[in-house]
C-alpha atoms as a PDB file:
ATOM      1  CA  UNK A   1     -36.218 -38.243 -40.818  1.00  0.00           C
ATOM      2  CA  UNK A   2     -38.202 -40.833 -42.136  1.00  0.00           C
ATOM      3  CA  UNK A   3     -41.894 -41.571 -43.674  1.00  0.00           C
ATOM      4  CA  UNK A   4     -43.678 -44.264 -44.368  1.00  0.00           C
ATOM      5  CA  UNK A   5     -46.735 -45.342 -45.972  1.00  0.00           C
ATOM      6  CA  UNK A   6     -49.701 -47.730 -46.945  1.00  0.00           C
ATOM      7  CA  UNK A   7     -52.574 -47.662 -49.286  1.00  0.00           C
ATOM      8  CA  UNK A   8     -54.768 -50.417 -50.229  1.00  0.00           C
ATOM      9  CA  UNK A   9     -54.661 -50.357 -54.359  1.00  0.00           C
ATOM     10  CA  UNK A  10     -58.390 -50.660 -55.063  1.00  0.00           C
ATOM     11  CA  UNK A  11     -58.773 -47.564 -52.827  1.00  0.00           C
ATOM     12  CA  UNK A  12     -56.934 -45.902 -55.945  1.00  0.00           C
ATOM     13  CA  UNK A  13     -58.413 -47.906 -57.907  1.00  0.00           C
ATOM     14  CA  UNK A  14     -61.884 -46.417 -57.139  1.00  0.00           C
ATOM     15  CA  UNK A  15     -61.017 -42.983 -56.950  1.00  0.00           C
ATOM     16  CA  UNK A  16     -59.794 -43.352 -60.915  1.00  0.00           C
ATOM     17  CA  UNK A  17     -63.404 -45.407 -61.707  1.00  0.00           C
ATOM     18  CA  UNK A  18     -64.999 -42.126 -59.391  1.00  0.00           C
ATOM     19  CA  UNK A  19     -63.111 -39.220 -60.837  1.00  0.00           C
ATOM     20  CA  UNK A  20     -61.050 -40.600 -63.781  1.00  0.00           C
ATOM     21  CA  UNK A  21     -58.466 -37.710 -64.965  1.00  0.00           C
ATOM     22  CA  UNK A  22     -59.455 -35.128 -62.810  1.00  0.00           C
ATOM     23  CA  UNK A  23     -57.778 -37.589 -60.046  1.00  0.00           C
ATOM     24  CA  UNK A  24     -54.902 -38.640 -62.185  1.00  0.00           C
ATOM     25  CA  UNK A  25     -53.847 -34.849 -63.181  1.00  0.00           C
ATOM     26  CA  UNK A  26     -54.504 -33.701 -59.317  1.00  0.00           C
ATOM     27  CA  UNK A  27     -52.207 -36.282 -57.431  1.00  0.00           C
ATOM     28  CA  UNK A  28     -49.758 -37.305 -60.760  1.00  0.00           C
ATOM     29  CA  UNK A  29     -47.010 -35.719 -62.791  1.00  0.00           C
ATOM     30  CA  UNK A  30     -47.251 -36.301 -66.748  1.00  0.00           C
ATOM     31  CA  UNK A  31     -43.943 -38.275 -66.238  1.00  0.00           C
ATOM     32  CA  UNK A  32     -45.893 -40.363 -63.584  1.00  0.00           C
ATOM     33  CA  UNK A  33     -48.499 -41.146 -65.389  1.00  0.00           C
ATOM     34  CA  UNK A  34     -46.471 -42.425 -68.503  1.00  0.00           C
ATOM     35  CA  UNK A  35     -44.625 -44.415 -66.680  1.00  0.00           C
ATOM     36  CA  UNK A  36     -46.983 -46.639 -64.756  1.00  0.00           C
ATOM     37  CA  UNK A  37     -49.476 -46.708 -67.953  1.00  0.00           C
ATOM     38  CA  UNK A  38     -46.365 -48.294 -69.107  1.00  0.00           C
ATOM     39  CA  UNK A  39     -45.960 -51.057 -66.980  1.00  0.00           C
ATOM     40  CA  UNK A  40     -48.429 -54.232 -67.013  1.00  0.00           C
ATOM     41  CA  UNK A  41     -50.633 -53.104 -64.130  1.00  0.00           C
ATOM     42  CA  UNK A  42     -50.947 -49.429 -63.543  1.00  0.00           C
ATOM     43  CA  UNK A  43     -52.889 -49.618 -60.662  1.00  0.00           C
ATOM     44  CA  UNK A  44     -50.366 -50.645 -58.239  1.00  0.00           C
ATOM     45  CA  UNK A  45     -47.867 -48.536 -59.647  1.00  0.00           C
ATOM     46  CA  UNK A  46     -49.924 -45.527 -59.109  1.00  0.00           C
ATOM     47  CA  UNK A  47     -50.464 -46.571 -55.722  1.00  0.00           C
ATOM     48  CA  UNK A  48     -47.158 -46.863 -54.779  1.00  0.00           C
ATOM     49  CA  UNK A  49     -46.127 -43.735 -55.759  1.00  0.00           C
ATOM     50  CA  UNK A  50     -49.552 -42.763 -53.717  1.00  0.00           C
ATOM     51  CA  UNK A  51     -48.114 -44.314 -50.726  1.00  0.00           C
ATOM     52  CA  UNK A  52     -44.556 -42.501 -51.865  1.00  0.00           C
ATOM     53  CA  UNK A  53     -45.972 -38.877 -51.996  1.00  0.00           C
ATOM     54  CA  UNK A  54     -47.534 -39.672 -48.679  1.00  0.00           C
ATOM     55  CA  UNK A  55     -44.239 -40.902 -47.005  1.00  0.00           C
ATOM     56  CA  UNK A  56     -42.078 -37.825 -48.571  1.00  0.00           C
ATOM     57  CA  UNK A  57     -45.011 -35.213 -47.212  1.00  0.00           C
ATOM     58  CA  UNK A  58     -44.534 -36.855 -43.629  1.00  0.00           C
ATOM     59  CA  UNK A  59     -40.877 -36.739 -44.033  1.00  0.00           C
ATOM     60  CA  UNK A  60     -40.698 -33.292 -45.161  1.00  0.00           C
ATOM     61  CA  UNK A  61     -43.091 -31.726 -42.801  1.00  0.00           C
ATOM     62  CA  UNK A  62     -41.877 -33.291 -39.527  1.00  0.00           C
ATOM     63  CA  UNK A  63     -38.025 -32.679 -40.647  1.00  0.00           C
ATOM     64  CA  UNK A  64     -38.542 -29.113 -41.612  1.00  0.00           C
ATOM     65  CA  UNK A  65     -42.314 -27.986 -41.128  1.00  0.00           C
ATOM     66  CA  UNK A  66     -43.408 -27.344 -45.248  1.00  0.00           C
ATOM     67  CA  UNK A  67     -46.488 -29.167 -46.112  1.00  0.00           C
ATOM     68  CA  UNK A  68     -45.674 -30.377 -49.694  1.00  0.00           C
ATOM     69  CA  UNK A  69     -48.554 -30.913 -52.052  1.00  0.00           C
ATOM     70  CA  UNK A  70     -49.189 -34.032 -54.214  1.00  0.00           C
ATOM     71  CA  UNK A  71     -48.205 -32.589 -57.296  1.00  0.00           C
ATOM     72  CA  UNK A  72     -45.150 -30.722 -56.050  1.00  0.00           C
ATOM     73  CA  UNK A  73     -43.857 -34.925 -55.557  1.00  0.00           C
ATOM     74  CA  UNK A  74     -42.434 -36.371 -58.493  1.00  0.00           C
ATOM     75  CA  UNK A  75     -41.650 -40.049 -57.908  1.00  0.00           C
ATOM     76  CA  UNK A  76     -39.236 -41.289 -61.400  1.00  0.00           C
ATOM     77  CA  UNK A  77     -39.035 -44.857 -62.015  1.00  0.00           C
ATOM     78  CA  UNK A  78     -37.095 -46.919 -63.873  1.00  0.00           C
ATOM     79  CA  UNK A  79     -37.839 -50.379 -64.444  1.00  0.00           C
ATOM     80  CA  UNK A  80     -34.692 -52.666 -62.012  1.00  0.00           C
ATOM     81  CA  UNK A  81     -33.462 -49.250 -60.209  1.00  0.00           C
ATOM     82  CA  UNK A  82     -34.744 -47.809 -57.449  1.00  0.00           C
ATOM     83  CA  UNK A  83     -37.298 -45.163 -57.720  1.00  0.00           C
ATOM     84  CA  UNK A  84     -36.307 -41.391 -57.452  1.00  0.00           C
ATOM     85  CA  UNK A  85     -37.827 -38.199 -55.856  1.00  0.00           C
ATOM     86  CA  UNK A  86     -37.858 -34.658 -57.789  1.00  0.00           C
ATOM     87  CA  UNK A  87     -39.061 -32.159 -55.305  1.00  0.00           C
ATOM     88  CA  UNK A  88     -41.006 -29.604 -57.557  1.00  0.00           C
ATOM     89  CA  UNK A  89     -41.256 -26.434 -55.295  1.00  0.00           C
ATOM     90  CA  UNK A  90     -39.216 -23.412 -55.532  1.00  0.00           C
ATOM     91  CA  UNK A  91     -36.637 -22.783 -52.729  1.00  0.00           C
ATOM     92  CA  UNK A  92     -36.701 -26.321 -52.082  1.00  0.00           C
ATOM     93  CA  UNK A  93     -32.488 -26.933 -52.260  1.00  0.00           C
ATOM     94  CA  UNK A  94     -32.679 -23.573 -49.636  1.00  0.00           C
ATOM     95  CA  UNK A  95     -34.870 -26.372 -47.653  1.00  0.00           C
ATOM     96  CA  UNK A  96     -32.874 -29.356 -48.131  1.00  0.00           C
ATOM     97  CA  UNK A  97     -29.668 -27.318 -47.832  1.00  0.00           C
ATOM     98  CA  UNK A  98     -27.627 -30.600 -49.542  1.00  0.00           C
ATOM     99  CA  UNK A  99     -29.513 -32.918 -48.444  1.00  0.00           C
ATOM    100  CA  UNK A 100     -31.413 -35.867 -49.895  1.00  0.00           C
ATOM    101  CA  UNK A 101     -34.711 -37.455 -50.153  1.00  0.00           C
ATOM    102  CA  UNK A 102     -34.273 -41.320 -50.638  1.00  0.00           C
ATOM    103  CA  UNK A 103     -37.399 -43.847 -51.257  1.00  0.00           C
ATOM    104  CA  UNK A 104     -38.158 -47.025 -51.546  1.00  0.00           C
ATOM    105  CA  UNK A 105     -41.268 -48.431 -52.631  1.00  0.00           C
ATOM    106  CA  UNK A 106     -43.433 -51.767 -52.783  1.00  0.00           C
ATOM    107  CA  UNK A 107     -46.321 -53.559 -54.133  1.00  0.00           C
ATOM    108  CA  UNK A 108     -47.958 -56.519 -54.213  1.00  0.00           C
ATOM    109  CA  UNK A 109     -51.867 -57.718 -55.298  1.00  0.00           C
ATOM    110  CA  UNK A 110     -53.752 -55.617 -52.699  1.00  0.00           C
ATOM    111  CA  UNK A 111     -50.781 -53.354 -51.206  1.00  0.00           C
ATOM    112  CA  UNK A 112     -48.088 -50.874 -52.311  1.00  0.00           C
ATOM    113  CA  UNK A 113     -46.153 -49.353 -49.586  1.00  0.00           C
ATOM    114  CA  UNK A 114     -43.334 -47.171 -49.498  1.00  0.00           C
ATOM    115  CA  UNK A 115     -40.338 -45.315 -47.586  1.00  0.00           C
ATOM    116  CA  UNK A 116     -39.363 -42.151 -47.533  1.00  0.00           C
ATOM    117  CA  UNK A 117     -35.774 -40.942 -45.751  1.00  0.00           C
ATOM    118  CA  UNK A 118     -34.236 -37.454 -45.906  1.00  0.00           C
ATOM    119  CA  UNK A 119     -30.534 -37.829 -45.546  1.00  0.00           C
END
């Protein structure tokens, strides 16, 4: 099954200027958060994994029927290798039964996109 996403990055953008960390600690993992205050421009990183969580939750619930939340998506990256998908929800290799949730993810100036595939 696969997922896919789009977000605009200054629609993150403004919802970080609107509701600062209340935003950041609802949608994003500690690990998240590190990371793409890391890198030179967190805003598209944050909304690619945005744009990831999105693509995994439409993945997930059309494949299997479990609505996912935000926070229950952690998207790992690591600078030159693709990104990688923790799924933080208990009974979830039950779910999966082997199975794998791949991603791929994209941004750009105004864009970040990604792919989600359960395989």
């Amino acid at each position: 099954m696969i997922g896919v996403d789009i977000v605009k990055n200054s629609r993150i953008e403004e919802a970080i200027n609107r509701f600062g960390d209340r935003f950041l600690k609802r949608i994003y993992t500690p690990k998240e958060l590190e990371y793409c205050n890391s890198q030179e421009g967190s805003i598209p990183c944050l909304a690619a994994r945005w744009a990831c969580k999105e693509a995994v939750l439409k993945a997930f619930y059309t494949e299997f029927g479990v609505l996912l939340r935000f926070k229950e998506i952690e998207v790992l990256g690591n600078r030159g290798k693709p990104a990688r998908v923790i799924i933080h929800r208990d009974g979830v290799e039950n779910i999966l039964k082997g199975r794998e949730v791949v991603v791929s993810l994209s941004h750009e100036r105004d864009y970040s996109v990604a792919v989600a595939c359960i395989r």
